[in-house]
N, C-alpha and C. Protein backbone atom coordinates (compact mmCIF):
# COMPACT_ATOMS: atom_id res chain seq x y z
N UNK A 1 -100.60 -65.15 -49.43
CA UNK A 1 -100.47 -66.58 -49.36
C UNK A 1 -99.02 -66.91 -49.08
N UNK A 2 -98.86 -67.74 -48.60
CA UNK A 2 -97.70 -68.54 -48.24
C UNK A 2 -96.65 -68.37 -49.56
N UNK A 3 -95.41 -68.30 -49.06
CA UNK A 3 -94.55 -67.65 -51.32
C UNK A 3 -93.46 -69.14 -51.23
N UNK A 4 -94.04 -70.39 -50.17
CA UNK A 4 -93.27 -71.38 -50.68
C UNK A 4 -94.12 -72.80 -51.34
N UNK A 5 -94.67 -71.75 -52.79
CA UNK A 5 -95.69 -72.47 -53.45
C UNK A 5 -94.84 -72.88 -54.79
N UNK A 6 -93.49 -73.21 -54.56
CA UNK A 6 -92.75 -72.80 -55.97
C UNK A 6 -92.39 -74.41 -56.83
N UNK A 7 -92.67 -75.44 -55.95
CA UNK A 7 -93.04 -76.75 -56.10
C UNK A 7 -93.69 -77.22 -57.01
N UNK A 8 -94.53 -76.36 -57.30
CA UNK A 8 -95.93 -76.80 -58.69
C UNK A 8 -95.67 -75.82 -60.06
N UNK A 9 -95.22 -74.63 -59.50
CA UNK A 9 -95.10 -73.75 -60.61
C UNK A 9 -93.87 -73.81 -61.34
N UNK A 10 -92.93 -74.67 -61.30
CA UNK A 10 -91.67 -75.10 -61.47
C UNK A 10 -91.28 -76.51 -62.44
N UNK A 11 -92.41 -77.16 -61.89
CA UNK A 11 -92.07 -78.47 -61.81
C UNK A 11 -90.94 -79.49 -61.47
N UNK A 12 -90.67 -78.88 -60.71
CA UNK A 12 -89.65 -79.46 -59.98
C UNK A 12 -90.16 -80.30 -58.72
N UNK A 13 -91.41 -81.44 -58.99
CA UNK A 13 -91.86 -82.36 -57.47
C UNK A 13 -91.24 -83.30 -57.52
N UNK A 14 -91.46 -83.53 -56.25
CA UNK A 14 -90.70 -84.58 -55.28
C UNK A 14 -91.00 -85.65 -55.65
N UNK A 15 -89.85 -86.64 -56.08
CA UNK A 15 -90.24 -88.03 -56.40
C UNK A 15 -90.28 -88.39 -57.99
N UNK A 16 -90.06 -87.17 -59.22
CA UNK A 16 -90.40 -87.11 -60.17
C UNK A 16 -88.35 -88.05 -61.09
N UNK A 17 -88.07 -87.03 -60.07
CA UNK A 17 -86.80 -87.50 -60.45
C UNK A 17 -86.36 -89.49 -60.57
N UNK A 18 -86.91 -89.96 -59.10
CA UNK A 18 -86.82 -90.77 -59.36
C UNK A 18 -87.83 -92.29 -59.76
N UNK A 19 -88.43 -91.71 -60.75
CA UNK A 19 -89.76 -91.96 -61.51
C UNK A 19 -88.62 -92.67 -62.98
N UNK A 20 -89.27 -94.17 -63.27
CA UNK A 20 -88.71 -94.33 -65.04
C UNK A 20 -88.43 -93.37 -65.86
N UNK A 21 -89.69 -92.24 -66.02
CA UNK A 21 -89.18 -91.54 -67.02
C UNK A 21 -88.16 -90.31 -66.30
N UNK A 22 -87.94 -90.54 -65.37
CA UNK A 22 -86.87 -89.16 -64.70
C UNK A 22 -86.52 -87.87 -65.09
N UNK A 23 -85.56 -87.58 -65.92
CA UNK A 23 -85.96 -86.24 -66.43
C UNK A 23 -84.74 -85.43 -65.41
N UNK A 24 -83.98 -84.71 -66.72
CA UNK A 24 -82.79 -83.93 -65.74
C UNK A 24 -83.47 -82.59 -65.42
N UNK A 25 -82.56 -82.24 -64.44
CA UNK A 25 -83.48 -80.92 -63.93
C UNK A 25 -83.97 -81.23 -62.32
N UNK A 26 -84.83 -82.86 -62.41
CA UNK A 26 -85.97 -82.67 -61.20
C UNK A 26 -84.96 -83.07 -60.08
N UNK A 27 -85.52 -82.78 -59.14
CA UNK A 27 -85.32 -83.01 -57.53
C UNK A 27 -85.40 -84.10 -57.09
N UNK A 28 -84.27 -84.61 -56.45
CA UNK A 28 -84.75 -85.94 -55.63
C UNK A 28 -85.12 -85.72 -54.29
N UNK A 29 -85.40 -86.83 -53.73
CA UNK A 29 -85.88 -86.55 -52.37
C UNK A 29 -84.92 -87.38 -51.24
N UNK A 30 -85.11 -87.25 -50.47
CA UNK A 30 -83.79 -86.71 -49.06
C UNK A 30 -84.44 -86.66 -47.86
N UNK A 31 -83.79 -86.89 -46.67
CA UNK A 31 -84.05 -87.02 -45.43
C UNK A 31 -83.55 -85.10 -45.30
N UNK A 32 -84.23 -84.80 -44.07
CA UNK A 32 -83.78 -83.25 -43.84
C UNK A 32 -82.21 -83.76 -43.40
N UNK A 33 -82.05 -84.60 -42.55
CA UNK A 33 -80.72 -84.78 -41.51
C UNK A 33 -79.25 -85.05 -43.07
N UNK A 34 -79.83 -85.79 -44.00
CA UNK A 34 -78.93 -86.01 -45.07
C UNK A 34 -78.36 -84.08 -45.88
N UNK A 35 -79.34 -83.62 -45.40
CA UNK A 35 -78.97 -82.31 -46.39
C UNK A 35 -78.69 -81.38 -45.41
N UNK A 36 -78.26 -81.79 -44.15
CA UNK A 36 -77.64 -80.77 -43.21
C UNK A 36 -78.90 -80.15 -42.80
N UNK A 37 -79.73 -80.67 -41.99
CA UNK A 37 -81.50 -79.92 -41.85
C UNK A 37 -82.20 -80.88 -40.54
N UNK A 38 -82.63 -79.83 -40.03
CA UNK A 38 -82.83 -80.76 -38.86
C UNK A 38 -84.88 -81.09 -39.00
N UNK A 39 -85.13 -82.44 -39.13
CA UNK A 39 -86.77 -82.55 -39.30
C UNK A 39 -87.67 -82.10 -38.12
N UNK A 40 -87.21 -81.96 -36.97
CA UNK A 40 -87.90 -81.63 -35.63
C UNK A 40 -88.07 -79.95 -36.21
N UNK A 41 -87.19 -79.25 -36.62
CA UNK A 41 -87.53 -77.60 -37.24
C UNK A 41 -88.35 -77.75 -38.30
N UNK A 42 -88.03 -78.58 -39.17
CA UNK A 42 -89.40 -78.63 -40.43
C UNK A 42 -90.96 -78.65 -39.52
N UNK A 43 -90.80 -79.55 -39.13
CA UNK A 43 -91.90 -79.89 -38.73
C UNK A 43 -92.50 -78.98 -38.43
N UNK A 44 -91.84 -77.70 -37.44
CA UNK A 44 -92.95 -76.61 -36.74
C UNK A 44 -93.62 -75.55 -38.01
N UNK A 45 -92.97 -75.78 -39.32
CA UNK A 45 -94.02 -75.18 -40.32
C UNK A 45 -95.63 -75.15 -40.29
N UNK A 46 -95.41 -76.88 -39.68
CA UNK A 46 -97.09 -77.12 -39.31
C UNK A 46 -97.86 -75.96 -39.07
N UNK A 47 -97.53 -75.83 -37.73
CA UNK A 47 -98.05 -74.51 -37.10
C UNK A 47 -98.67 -73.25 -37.56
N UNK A 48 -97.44 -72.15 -38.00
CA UNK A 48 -98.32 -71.56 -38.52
C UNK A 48 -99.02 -71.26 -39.35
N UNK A 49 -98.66 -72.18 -40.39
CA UNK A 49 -99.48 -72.36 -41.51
C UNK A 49 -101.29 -72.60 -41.45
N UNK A 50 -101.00 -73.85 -40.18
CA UNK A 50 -102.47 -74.74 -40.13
C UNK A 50 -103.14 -73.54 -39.41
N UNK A 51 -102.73 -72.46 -38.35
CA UNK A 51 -103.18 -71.31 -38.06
C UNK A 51 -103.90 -70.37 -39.21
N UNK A 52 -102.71 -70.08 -39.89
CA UNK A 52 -103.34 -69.27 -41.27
C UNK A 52 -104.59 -69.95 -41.77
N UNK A 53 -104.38 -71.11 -42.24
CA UNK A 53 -105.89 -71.70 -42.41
C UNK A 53 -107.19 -71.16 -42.12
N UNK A 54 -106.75 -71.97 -40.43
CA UNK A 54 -108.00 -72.16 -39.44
C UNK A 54 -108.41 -70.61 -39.13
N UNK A 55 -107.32 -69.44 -39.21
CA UNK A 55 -108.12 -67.75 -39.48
C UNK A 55 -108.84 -67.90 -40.59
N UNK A 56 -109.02 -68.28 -41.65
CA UNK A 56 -109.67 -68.21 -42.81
C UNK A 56 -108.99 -67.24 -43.60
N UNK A 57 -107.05 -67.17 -43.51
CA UNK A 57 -106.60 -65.76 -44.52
C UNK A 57 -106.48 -66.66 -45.76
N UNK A 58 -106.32 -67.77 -45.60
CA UNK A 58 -105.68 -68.76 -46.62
C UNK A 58 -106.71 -70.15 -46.63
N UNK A 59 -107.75 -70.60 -47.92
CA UNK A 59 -107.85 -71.91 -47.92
C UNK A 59 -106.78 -73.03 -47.53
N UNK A 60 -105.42 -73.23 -47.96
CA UNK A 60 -104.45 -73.79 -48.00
C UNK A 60 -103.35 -73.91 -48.73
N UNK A 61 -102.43 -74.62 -48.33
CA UNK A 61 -101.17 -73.98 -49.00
C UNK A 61 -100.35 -75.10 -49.26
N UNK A 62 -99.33 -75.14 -50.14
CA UNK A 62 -98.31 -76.48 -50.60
C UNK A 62 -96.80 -75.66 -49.91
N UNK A 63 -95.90 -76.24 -49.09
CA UNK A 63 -94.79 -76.24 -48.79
C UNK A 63 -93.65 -77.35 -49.18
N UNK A 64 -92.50 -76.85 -50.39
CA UNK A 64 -91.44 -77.44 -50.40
C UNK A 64 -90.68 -77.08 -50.11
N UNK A 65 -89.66 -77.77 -49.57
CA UNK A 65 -88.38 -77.11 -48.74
C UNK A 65 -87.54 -77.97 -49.73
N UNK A 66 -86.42 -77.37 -50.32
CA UNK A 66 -85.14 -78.59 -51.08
C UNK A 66 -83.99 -77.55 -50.76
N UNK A 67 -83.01 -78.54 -50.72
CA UNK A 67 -81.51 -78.30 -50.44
C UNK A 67 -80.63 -78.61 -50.89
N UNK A 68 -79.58 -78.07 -51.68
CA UNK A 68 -78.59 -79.03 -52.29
C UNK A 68 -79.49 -80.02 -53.37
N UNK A 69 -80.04 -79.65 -54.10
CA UNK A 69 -80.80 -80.34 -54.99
C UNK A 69 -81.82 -81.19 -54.51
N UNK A 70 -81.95 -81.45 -53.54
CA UNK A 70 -82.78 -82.52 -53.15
C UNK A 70 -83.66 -82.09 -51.86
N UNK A 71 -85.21 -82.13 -52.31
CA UNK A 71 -86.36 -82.40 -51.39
C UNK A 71 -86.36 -82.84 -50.03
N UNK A 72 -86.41 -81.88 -49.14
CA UNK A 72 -86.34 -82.19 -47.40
C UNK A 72 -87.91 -82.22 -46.93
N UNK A 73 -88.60 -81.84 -47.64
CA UNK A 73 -90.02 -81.46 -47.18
C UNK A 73 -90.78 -81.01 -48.11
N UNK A 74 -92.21 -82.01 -48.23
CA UNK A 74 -93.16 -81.62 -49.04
C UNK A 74 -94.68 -81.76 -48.74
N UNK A 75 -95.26 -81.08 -48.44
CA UNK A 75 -96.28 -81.05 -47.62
C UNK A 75 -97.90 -80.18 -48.15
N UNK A 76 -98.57 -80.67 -48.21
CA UNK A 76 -99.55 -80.12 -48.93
C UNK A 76 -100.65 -79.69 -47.31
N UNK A 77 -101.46 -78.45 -47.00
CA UNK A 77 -102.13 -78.10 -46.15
C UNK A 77 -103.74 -77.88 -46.57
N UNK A 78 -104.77 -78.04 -45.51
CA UNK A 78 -106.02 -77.01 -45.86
C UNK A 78 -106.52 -77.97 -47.36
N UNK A 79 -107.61 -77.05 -47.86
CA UNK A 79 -108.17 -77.00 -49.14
C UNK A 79 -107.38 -75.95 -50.82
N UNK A 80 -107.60 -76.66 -51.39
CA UNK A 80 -107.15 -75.78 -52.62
C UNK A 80 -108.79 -75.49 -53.31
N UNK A 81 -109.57 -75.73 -53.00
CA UNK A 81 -110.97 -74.90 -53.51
C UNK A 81 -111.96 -75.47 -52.23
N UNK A 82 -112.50 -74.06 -52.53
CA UNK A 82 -113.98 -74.30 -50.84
C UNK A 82 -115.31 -74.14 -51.96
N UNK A 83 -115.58 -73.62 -53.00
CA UNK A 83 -116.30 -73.47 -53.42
C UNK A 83 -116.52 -74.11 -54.91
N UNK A 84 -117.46 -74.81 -55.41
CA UNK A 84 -118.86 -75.23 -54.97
C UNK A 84 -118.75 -76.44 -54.31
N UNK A 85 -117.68 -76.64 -53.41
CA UNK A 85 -117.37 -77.82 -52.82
C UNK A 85 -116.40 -77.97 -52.29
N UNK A 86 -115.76 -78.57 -50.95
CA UNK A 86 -114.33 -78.26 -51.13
C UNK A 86 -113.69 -79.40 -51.34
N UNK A 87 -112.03 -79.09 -51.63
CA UNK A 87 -111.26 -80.16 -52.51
C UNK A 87 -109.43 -79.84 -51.57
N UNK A 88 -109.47 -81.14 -51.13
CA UNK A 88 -108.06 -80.86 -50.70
C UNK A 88 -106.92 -80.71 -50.88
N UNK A 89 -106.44 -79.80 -50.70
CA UNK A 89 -104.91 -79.77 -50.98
C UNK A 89 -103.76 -80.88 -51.53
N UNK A 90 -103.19 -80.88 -52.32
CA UNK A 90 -102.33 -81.97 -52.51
C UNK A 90 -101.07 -81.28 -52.78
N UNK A 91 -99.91 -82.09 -52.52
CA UNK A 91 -98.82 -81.60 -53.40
C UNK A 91 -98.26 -81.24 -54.90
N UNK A 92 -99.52 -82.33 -55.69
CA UNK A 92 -99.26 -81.49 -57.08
C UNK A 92 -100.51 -80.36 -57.77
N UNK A 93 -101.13 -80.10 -56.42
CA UNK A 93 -101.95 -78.94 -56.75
C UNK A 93 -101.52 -77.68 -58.18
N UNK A 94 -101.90 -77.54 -58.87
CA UNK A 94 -101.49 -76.42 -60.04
C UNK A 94 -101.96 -75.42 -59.47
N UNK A 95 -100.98 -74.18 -59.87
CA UNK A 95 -101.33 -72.84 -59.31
C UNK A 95 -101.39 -72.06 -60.06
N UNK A 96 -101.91 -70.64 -60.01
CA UNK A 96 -102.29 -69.69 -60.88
C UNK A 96 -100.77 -68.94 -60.50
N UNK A 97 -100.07 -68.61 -62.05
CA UNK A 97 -98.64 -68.63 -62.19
C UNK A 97 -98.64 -66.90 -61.43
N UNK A 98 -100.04 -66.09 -61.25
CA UNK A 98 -99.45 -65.05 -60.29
C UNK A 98 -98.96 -65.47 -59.12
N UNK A 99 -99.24 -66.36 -59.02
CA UNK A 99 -98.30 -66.72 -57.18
C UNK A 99 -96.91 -66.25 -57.52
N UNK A 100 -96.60 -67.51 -58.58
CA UNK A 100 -94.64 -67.24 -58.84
C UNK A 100 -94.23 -65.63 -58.91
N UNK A 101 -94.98 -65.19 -59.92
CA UNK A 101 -94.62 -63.77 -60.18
C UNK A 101 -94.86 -62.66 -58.81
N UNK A 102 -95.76 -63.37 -57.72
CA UNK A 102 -95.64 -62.61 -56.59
C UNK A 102 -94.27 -63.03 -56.01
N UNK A 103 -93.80 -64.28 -55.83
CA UNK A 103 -92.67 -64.36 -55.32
C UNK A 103 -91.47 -63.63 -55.74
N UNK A 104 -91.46 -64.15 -57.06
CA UNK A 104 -90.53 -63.46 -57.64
C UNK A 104 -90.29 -62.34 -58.00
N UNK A 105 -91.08 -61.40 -58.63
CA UNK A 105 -90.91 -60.15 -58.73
C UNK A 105 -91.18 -59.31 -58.12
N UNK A 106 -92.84 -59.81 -57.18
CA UNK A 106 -93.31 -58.52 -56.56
C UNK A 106 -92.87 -58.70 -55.60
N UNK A 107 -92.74 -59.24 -54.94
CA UNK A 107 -92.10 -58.79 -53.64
C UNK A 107 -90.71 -59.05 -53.04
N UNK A 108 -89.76 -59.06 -54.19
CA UNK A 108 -88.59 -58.79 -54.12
C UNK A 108 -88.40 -57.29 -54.28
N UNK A 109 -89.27 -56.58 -55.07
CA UNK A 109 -89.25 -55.54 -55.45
C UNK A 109 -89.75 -54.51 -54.47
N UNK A 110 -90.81 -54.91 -53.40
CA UNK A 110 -91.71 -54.58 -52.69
C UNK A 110 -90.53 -54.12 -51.57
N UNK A 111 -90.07 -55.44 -51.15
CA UNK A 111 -89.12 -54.88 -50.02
C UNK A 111 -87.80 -54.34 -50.49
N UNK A 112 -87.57 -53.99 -51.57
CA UNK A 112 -86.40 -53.69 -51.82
C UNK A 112 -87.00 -51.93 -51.47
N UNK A 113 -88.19 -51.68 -51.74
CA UNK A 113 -88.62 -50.52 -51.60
C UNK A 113 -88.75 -49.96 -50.33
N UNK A 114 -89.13 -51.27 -49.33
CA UNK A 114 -89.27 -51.51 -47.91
C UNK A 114 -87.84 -50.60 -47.49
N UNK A 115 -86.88 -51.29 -47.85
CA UNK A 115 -85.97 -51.25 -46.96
C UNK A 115 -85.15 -49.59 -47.44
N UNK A 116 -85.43 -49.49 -48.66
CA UNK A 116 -85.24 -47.97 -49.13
C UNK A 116 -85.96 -46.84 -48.23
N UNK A 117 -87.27 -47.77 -47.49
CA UNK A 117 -88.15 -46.57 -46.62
C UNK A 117 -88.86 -46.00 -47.94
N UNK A 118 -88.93 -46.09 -48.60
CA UNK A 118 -89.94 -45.69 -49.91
C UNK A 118 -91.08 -46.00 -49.80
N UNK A 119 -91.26 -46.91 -49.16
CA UNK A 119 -92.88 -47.39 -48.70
C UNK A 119 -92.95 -48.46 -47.64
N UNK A 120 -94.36 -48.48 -46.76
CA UNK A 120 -94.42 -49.27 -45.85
C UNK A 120 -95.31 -50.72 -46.02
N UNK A 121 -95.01 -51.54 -45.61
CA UNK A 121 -96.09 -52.97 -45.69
C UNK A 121 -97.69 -52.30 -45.19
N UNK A 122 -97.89 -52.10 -44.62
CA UNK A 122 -99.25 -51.26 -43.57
C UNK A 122 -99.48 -50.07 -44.71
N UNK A 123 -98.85 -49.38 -45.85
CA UNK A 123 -99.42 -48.38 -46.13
C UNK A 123 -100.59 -49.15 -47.12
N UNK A 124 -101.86 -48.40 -47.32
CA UNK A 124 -103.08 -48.63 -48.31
C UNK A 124 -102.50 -48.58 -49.94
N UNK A 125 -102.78 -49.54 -50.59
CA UNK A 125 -102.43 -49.48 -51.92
C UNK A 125 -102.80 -48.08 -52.75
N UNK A 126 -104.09 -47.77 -52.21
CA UNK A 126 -104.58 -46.42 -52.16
C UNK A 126 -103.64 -45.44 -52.60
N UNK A 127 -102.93 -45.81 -51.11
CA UNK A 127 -101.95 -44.17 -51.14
C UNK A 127 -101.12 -44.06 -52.72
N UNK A 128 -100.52 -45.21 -53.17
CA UNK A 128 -99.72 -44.68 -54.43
C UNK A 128 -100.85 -44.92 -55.57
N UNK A 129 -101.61 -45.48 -55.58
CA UNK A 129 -102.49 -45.87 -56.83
C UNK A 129 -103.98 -45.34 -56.39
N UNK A 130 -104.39 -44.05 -56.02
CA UNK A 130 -105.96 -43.56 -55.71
C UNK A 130 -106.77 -44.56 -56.42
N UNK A 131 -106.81 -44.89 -57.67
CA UNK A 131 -107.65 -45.54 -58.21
C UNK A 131 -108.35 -46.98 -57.25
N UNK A 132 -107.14 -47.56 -57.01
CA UNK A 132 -107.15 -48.85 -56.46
C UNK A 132 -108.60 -48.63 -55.27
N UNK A 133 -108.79 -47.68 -54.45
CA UNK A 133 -109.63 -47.23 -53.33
C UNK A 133 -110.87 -47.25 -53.88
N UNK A 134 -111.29 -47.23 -55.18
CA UNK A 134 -112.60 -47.28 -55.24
C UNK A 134 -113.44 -48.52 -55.03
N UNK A 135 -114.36 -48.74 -55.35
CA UNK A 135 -115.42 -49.69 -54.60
C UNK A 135 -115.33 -50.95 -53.50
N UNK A 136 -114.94 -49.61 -52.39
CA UNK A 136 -114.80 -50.25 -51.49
C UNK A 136 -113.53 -50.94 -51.14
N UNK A 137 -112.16 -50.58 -51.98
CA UNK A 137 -111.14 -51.29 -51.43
C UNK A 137 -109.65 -50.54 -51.10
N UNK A 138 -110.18 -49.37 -50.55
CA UNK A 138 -109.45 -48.36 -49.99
C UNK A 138 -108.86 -48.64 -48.31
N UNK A 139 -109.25 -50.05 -48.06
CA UNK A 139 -108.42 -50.12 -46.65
C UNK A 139 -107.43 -51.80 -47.45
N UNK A 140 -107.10 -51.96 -48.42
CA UNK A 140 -105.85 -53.29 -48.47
C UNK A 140 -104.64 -52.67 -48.37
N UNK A 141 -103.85 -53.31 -47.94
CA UNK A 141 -102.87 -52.75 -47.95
C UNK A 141 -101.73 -53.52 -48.64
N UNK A 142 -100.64 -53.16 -48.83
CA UNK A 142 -99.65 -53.83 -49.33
C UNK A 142 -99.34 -55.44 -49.07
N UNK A 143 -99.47 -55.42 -48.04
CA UNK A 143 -98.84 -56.65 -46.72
C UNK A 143 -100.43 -57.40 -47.50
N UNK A 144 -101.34 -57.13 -47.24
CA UNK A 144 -102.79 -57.65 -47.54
C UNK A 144 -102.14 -58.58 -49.23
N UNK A 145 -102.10 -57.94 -50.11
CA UNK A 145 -101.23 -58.15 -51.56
C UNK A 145 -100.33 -59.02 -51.51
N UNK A 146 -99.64 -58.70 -50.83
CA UNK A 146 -98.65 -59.80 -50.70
C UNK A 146 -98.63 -61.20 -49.93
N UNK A 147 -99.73 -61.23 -48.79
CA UNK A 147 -99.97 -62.15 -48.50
C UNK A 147 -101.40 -62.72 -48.71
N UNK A 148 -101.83 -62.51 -50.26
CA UNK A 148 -103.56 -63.05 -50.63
C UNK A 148 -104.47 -63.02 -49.63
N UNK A 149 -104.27 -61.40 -48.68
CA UNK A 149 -105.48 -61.57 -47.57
C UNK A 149 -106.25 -60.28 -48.31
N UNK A 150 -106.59 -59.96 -49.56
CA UNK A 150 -107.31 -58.98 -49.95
C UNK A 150 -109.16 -59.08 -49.68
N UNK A 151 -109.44 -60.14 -49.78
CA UNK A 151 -110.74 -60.57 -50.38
C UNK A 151 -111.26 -60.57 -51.50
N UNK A 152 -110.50 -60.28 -52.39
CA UNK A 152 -111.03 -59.86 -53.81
C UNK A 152 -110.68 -61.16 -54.49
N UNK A 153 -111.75 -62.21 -55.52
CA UNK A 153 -112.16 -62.92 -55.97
C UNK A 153 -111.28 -63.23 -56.63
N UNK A 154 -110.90 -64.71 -57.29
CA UNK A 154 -110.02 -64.36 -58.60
C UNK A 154 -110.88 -64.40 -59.86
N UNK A 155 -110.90 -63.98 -60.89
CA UNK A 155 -111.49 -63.46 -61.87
C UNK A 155 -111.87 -64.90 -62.27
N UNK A 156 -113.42 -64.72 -62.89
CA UNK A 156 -114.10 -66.09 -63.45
C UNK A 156 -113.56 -66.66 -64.60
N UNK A 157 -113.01 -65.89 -65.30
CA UNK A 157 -112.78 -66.54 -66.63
C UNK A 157 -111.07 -67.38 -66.56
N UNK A 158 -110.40 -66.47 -65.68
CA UNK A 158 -109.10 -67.84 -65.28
C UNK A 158 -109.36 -68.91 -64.14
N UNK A 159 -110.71 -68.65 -63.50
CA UNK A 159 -111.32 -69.65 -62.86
C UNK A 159 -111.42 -70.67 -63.71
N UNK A 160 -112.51 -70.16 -64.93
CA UNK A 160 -112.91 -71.71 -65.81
C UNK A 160 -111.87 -71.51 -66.53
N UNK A 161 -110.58 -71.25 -66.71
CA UNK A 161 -109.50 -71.95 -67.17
C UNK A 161 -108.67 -72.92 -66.77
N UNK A 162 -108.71 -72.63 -65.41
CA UNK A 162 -108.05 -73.48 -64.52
C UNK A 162 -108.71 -74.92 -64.05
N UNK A 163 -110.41 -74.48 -63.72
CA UNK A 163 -110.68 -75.86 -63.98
C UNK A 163 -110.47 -77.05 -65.16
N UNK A 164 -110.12 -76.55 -65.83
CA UNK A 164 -109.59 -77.20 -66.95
C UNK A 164 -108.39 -78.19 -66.76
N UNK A 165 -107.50 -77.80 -66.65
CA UNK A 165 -106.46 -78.04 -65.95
C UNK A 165 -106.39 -79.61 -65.40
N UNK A 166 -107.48 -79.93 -64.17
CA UNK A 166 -106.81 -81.03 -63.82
C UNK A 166 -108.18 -82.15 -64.35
């Protein structure tokens, strides 16, 4: 999935800052051109994102861009659930906090390994973890992991936790 999902898992949204109850910490929001950012380049995020979609690797995805403290771009894509119905994307969509921890740990860690040549994006999770290959999921690969194109479900019971949620 897209790793600029860090908007919701943060709480740091756009507009919160300058809300009555405000709150130090949050982000204000900003023209791209005010924060040294040009909006004609934001914009082409569109693209490949709404691509990723329309392949079916990704229901949809939330993009914030901030700079210098302040919000240049916030953009919600696609669906955030297809099943038993679908439900669209928004910007304060809640996320399942493995996203962050993919950003943050795993795959800082991933390419730090990358670039050691210790391992490849394309190799099968397989290869270092045999286990991982059984029923049937001996062709994902790293890159697959890192970008939520595995196929593998997310587990029911933080499903009905999450519906909870909103």
């Amino acid at each position: 999935m897209l790793c600029i999902l860090l908007s919701q898992a943060t709480g740091l949204l756009a507009g919160q800052a300058n809300s009555p109850s405000g709150g130090a910490g949050l982000l204000s929001t900003a023209s791209p051109e005010s924060a040294g950012m040009a909006s004609d380049r934001l914009s082409r995020l569109a693209g490949p994102i709404q691509e990723t979609i329309e392949r079916g690797e990704v229901p949809g995805a939330v993009v914030l861009v901030a700079r210098e403290g302040r919000v240049v771009y916030n953009k919600a894509f696609g669906n955030r659930a297809l099943d038993p119905g679908r439900e669209p994307m928004t910007v304060d969509t809640v996320f399942d906090m493995a996203s962050l921890t993919k950003v943050v740990a795993t795959a800082t860690s991933i390419m730090i390994l990358v670039e050691r040549g210790k391992i490849s994006l394309i190799d099968t999770v397989a290869t270092y973890i045999p286990e991982f290959g059984k029923y049937s999921k001996g062709y994902i690969t790293i890159r697959n992991c890192l970008t939520n194109t595995t196929g593998i479900k997310l587990d029911e019971g933080l499903k009905k936790a999450l519906e909870n949620v909103h």
